[in-house]
PDB file of N, CA and C in Angstrom:
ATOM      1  N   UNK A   1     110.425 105.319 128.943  1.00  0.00           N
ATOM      2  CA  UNK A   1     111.167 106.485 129.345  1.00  0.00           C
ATOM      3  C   UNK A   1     111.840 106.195 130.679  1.00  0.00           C
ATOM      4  N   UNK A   2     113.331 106.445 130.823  1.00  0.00           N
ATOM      5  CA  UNK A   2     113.762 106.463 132.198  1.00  0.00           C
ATOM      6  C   UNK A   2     113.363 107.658 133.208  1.00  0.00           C
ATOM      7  N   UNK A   3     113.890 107.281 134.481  1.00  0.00           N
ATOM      8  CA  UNK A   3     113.816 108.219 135.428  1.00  0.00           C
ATOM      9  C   UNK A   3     114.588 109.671 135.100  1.00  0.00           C
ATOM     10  N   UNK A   4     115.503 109.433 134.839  1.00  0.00           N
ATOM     11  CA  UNK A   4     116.603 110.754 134.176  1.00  0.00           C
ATOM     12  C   UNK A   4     116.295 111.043 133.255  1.00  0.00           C
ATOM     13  N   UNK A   5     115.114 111.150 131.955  1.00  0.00           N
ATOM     14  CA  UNK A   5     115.068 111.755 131.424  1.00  0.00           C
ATOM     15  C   UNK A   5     115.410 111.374 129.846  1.00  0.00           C
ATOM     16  N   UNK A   6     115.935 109.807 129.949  1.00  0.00           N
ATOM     17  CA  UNK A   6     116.890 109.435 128.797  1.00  0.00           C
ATOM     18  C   UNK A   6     115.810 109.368 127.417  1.00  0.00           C
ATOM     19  N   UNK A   7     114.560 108.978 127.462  1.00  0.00           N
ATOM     20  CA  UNK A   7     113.647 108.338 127.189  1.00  0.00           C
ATOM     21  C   UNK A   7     113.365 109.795 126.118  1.00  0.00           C
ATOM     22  N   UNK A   8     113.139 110.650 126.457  1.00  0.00           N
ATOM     23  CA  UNK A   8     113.107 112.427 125.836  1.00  0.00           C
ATOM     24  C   UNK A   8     114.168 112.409 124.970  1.00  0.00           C
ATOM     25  N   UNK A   9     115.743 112.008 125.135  1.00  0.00           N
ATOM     26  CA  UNK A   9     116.539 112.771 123.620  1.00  0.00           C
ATOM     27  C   UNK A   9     116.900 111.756 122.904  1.00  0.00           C
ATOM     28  N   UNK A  10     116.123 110.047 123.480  1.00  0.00           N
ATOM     29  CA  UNK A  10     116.179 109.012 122.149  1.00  0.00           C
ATOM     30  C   UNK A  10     115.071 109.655 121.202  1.00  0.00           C
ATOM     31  N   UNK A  11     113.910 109.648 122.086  1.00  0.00           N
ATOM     32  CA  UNK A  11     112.483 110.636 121.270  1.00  0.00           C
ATOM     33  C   UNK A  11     113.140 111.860 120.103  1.00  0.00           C
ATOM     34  N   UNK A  12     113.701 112.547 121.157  1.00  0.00           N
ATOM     35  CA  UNK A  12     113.852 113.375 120.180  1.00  0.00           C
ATOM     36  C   UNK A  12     114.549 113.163 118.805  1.00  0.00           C
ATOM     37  N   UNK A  13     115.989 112.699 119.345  1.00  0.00           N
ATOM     38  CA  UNK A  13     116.638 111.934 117.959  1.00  0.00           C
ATOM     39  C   UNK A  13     115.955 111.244 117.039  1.00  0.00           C
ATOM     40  N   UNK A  14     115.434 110.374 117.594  1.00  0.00           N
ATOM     41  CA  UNK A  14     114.050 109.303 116.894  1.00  0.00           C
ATOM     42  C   UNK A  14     113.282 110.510 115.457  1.00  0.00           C
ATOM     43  N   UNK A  15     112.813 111.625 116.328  1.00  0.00           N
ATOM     44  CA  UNK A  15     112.181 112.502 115.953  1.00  0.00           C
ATOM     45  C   UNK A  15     112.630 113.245 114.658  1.00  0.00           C
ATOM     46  N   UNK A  16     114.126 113.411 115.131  1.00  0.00           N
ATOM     47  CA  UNK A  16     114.845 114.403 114.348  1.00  0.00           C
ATOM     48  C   UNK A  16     115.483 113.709 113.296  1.00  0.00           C
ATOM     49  N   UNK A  17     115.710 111.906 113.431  1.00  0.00           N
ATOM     50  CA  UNK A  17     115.838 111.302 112.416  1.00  0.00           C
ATOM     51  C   UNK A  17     114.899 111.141 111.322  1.00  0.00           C
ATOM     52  N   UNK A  18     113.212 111.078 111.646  1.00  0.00           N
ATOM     53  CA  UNK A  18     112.256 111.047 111.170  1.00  0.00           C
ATOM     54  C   UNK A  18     111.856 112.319 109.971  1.00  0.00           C
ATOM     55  N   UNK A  19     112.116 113.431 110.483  1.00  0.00           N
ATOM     56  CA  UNK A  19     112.048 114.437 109.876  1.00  0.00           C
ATOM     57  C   UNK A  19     113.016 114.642 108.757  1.00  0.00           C
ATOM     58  N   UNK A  20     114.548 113.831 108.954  1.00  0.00           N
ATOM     59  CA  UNK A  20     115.046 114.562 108.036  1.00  0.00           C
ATOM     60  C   UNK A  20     114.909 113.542 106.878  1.00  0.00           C
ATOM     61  N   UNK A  21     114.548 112.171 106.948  1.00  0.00           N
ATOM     62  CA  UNK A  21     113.986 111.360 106.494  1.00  0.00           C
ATOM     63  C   UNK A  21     112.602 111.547 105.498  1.00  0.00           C
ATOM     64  N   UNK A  22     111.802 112.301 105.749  1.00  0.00           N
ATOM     65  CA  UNK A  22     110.759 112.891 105.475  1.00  0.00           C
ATOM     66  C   UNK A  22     110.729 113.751 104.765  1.00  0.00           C
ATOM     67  N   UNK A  23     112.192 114.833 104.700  1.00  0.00           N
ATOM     68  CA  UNK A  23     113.077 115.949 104.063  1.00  0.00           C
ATOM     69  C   UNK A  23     113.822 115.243 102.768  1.00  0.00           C
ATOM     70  N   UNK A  24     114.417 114.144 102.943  1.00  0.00           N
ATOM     71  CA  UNK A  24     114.879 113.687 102.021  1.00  0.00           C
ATOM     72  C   UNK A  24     113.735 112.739 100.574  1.00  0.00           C
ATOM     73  N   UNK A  25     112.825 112.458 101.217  1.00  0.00           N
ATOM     74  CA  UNK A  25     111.965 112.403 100.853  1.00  0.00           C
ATOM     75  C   UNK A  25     111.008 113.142  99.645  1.00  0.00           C
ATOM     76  N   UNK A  26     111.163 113.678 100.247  1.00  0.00           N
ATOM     77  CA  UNK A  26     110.624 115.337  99.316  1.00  0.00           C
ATOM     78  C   UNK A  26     111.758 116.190  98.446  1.00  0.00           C
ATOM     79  N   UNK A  27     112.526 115.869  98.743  1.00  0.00           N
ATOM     80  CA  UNK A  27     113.474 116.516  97.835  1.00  0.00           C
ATOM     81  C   UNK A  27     113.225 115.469  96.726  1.00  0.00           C
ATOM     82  N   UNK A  28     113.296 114.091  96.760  1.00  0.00           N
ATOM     83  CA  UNK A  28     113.737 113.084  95.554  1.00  0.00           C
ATOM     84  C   UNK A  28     112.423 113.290  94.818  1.00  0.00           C
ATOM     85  N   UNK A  29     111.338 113.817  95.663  1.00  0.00           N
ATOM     86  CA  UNK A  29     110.021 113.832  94.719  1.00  0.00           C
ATOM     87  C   UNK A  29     109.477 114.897  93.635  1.00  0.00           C
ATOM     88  N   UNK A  30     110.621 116.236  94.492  1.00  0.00           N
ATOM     89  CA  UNK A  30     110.110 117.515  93.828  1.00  0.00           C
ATOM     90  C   UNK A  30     111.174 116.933  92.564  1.00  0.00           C
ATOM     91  N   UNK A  31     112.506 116.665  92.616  1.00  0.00           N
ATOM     92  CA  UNK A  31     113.409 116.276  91.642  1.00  0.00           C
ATOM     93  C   UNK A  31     112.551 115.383  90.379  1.00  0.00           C
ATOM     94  N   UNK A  32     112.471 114.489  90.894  1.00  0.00           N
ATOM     95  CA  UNK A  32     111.634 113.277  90.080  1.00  0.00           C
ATOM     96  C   UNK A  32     110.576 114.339  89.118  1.00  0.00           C
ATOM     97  N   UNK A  33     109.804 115.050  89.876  1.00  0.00           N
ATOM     98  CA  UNK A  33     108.293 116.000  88.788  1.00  0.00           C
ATOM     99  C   UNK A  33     109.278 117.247  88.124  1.00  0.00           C
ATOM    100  N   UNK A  34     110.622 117.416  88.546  1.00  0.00           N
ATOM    101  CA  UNK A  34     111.210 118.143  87.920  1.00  0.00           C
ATOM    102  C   UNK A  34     111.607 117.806  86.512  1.00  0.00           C
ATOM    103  N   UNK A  35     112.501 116.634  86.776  1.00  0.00           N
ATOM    104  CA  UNK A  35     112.838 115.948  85.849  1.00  0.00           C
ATOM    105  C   UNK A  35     111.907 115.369  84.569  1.00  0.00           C
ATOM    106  N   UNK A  36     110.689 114.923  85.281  1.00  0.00           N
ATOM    107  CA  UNK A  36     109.444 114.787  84.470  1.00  0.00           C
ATOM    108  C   UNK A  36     109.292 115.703  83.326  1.00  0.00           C
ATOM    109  N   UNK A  37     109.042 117.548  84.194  1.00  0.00           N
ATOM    110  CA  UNK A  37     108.513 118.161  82.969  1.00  0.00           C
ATOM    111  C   UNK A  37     109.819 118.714  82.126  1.00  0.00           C
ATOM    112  N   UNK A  38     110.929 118.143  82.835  1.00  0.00           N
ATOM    113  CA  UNK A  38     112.140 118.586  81.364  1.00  0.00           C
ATOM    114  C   UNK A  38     112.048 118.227  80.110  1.00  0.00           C
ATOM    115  N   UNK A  39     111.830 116.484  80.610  1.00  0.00           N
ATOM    116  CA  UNK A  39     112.086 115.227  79.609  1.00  0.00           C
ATOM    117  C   UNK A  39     110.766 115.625  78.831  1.00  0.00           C
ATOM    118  N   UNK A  40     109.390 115.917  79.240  1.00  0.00           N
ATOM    119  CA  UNK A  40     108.287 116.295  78.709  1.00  0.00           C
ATOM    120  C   UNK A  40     108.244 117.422  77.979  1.00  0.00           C
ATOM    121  N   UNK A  41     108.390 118.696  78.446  1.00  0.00           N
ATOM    122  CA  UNK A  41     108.405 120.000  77.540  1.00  0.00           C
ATOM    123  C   UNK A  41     109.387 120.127  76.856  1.00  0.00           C
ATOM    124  N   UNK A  42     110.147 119.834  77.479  1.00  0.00           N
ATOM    125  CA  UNK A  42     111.609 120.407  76.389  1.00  0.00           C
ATOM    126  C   UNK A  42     111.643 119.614  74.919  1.00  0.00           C
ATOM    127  N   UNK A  43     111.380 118.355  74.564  1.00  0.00           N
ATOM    128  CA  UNK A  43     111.391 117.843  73.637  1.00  0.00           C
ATOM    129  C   UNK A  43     109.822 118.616  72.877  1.00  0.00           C
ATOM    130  N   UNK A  44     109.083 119.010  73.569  1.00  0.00           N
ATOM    131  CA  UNK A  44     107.856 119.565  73.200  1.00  0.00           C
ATOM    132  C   UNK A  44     108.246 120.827  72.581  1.00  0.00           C
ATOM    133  N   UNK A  45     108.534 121.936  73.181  1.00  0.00           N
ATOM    134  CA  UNK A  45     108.620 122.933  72.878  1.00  0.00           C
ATOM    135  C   UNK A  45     110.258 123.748  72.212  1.00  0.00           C
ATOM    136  N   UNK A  46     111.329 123.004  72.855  1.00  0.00           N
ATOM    137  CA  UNK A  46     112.941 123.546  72.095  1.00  0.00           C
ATOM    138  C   UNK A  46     113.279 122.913  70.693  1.00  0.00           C
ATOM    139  N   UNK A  47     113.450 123.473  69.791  1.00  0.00           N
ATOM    140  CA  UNK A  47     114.002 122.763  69.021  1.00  0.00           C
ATOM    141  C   UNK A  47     115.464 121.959  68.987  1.00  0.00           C
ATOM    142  N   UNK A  48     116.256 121.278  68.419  1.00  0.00           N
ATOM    143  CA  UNK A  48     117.440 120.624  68.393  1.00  0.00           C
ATOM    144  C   UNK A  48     118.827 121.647  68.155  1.00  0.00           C
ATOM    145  N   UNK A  49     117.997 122.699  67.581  1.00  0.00           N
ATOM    146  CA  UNK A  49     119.055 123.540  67.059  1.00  0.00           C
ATOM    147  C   UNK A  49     119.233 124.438  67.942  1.00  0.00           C
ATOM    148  N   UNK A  50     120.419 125.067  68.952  1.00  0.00           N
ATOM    149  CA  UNK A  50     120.391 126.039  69.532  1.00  0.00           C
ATOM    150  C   UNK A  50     120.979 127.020  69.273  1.00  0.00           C
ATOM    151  N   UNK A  51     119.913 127.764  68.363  1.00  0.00           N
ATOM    152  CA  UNK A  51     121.013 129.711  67.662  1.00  0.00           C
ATOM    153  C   UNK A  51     121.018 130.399  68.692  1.00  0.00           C
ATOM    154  N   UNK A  52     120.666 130.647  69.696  1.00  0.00           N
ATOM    155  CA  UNK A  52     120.202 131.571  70.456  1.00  0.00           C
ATOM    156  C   UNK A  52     120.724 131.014  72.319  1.00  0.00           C
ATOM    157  N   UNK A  53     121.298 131.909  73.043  1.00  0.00           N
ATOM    158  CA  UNK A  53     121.302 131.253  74.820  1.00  0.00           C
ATOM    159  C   UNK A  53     120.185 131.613  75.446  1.00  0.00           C
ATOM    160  N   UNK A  54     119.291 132.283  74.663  1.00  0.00           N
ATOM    161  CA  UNK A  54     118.088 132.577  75.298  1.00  0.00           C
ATOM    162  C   UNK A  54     116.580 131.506  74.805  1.00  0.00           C
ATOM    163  N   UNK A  55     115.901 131.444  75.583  1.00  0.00           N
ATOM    164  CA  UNK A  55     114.622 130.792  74.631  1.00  0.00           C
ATOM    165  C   UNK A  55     113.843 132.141  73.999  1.00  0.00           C
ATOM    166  N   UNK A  56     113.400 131.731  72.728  1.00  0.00           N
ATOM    167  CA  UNK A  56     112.954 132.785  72.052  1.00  0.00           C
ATOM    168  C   UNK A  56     111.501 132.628  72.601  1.00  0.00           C
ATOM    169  N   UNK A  57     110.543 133.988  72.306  1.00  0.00           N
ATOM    170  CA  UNK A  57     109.594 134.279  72.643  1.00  0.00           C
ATOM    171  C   UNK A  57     108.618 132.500  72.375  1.00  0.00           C
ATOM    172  N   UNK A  58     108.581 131.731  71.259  1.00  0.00           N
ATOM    173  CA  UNK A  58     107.666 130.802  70.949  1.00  0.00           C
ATOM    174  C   UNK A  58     108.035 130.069  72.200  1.00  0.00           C
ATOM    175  N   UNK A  59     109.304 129.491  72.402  1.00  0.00           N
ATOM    176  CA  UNK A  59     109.515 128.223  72.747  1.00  0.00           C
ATOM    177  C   UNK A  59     109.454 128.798  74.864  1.00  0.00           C
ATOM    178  N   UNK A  60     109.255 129.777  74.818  1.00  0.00           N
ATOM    179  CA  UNK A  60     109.134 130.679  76.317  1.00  0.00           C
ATOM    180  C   UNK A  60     107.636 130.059  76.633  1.00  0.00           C
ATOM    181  N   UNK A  61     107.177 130.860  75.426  1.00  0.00           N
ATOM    182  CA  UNK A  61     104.718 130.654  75.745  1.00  0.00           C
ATOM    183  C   UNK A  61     104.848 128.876  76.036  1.00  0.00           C
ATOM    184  N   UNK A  62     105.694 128.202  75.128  1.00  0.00           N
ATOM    185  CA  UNK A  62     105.114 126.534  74.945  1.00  0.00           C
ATOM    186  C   UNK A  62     105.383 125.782  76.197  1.00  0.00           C
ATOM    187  N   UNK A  63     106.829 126.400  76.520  1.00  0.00           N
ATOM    188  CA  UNK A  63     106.977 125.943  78.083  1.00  0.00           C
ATOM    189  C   UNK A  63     106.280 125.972  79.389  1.00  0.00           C
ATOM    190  N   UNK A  64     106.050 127.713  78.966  1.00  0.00           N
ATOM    191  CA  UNK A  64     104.682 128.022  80.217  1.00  0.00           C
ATOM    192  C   UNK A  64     103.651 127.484  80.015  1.00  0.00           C
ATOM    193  N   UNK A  65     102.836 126.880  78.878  1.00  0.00           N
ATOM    194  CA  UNK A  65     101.355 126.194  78.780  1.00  0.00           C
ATOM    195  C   UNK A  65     101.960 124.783  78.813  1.00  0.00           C
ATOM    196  N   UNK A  66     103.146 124.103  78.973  1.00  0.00           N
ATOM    197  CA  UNK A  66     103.440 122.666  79.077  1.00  0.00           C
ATOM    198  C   UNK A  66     103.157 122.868  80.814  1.00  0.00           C
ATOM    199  N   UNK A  67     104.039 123.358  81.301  1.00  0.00           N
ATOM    200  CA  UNK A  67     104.289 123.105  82.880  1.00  0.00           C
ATOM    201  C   UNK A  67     102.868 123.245  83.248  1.00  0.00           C
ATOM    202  N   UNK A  68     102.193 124.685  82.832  1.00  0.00           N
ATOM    203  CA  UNK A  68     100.722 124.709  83.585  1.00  0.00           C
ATOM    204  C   UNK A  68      99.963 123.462  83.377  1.00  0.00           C
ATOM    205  N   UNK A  69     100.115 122.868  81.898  1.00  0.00           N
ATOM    206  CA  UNK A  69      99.293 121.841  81.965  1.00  0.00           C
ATOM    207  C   UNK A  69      99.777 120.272  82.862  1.00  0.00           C
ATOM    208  N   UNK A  70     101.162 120.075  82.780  1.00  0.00           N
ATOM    209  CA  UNK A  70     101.568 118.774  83.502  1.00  0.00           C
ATOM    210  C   UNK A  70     101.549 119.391  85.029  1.00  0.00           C
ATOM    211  N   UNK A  71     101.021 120.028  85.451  1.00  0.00           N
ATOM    212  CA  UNK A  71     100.548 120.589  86.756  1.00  0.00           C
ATOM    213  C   UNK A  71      99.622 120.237  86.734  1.00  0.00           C
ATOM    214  N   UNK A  72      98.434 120.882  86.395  1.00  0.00           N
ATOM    215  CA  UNK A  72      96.659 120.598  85.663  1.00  0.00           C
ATOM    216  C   UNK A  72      96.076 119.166  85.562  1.00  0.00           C
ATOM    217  N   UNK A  73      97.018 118.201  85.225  1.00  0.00           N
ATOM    218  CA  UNK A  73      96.597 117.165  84.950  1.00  0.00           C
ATOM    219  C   UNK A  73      97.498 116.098  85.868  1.00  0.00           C
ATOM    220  N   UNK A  74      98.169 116.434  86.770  1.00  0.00           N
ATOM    221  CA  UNK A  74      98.894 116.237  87.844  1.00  0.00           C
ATOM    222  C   UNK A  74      97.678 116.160  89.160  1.00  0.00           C
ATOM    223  N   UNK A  75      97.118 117.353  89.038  1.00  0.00           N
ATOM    224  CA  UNK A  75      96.108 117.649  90.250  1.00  0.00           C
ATOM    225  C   UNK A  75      94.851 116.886  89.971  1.00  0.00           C
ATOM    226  N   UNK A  76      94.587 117.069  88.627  1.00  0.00           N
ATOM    227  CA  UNK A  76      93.396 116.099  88.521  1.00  0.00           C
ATOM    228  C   UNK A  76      93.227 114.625  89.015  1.00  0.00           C
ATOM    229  N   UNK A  77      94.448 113.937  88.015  1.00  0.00           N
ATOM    230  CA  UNK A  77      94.997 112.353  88.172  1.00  0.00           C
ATOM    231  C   UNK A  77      95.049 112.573  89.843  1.00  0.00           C
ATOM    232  N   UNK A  78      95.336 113.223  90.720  1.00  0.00           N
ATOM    233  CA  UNK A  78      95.535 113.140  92.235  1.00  0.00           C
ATOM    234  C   UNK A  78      94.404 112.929  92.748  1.00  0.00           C
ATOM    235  N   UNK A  79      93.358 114.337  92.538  1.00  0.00           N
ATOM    236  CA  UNK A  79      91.882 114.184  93.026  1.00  0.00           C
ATOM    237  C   UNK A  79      91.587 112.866  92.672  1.00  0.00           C
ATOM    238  N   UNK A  80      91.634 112.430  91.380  1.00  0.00           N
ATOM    239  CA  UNK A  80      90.923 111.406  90.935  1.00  0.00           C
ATOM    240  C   UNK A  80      91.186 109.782  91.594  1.00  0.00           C
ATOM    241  N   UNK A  81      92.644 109.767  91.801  1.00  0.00           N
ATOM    242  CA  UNK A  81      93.251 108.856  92.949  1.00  0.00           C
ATOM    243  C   UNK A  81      92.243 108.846  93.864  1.00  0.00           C
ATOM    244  N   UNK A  82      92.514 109.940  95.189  1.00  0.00           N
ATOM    245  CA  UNK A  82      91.553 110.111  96.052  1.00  0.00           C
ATOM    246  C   UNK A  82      90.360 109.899  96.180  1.00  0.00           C
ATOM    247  N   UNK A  83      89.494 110.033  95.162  1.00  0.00           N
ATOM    248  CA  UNK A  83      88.070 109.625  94.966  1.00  0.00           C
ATOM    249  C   UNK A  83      87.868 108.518  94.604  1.00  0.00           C
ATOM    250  N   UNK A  84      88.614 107.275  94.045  1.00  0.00           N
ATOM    251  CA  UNK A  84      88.445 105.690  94.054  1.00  0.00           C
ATOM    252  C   UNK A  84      89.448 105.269  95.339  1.00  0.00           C
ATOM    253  N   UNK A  85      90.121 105.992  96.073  1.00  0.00           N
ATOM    254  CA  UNK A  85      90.720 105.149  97.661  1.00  0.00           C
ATOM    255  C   UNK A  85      89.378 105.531  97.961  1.00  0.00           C
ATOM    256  N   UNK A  86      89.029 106.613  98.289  1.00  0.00           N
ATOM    257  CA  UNK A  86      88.069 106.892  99.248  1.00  0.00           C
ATOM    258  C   UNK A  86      86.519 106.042  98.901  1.00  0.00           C
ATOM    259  N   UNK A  87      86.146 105.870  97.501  1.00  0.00           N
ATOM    260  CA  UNK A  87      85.327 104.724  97.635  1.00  0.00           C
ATOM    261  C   UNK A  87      85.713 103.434  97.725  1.00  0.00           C
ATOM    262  N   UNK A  88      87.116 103.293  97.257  1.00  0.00           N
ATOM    263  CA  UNK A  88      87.261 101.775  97.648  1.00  0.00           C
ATOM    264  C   UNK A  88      87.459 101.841  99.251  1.00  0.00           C
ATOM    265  N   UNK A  89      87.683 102.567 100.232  1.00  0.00           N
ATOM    266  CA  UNK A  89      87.557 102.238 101.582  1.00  0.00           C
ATOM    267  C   UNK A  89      85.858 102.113 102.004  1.00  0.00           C
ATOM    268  N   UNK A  90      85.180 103.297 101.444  1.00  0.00           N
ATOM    269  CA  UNK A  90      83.779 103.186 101.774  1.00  0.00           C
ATOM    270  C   UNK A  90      83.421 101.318 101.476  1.00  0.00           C
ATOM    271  N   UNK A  91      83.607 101.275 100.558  1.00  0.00           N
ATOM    272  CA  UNK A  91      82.912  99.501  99.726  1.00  0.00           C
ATOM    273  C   UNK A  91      83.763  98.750 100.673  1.00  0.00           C
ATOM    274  N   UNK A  92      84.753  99.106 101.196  1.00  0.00           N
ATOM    275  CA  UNK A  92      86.019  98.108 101.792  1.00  0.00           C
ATOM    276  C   UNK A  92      85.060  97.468 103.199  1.00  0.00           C
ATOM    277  N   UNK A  93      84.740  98.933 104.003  1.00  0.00           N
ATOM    278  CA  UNK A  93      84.304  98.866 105.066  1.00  0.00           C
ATOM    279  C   UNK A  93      83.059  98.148 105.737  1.00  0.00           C
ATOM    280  N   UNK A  94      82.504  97.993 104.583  1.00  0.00           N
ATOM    281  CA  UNK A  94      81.154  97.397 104.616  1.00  0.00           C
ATOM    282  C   UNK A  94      80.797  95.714 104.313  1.00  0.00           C
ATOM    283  N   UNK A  95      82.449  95.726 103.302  1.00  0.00           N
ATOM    284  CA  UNK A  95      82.563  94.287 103.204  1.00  0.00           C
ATOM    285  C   UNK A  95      83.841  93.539 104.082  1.00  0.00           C
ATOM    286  N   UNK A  96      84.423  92.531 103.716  1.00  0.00           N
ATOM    287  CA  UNK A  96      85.449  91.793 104.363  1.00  0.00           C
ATOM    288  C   UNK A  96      86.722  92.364 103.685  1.00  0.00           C
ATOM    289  N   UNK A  97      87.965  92.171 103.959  1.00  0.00           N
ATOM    290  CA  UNK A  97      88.770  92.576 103.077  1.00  0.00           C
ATOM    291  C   UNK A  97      89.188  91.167 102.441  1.00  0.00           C
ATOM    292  N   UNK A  98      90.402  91.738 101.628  1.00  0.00           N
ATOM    293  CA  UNK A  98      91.171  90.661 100.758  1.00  0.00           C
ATOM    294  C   UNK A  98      91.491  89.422 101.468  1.00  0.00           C
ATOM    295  N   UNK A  99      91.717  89.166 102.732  1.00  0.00           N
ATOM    296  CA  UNK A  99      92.010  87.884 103.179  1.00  0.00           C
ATOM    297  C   UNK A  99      90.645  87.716 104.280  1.00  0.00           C
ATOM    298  N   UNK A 100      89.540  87.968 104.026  1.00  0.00           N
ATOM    299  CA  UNK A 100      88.020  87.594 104.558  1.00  0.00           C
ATOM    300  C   UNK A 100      87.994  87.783 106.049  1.00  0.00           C
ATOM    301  N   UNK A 101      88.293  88.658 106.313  1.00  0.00           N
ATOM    302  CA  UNK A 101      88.220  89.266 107.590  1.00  0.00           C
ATOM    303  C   UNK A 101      87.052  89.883 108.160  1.00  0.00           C
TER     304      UNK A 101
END
């Protein structure tokens, strides 16, 4: 940091680059699980034929129990992540790592 202060609005920029970085980030991810449950339910639940601009009552319920479930099993597969990092760090810690440290 300089005397004047300069050292504060590289930080900040630094900062404010970081964030929107972090923003962009998250947008490509919510997109990506968006895109997921299109390509997933929609072939699940719409048929090919479209009589109707509305979804009819069936293909409405199949959508709502697709998304709840690729949510459901979204959170699980996550926990379940979490619980083999977190023992593979426990086992990690106690032994050497990959290059015998």
């Amino acid at each position: 940091m300089s005397l004047f202060g300069g050292g504060r609005a590289q930080s900040a920029a630094q900062m404010s680059a970081e964030k929107m970085e972090a923003a962009v980030t998250e947008i490509e991810m919510v997109a990506d699980i968006f895109n997921r449950i299109v390509s997933s339910c929609h072939g699940k639940c719409i048929g090919t034929r479209y009589n109707d601009s509305q979804l009819n009552k069936a293909e409405g319920v199949c959508i709502d129990r697709c998304v709840a479930k690729f949510f459901a099993v979204n959170e699980a597969v996550g926990k379940r992540m979490q619980q083999a990092q977190g023992q593979q760090q426990a086992a990690g810690s106690s032994t050497t790592n990959m290059f015998g440290f």
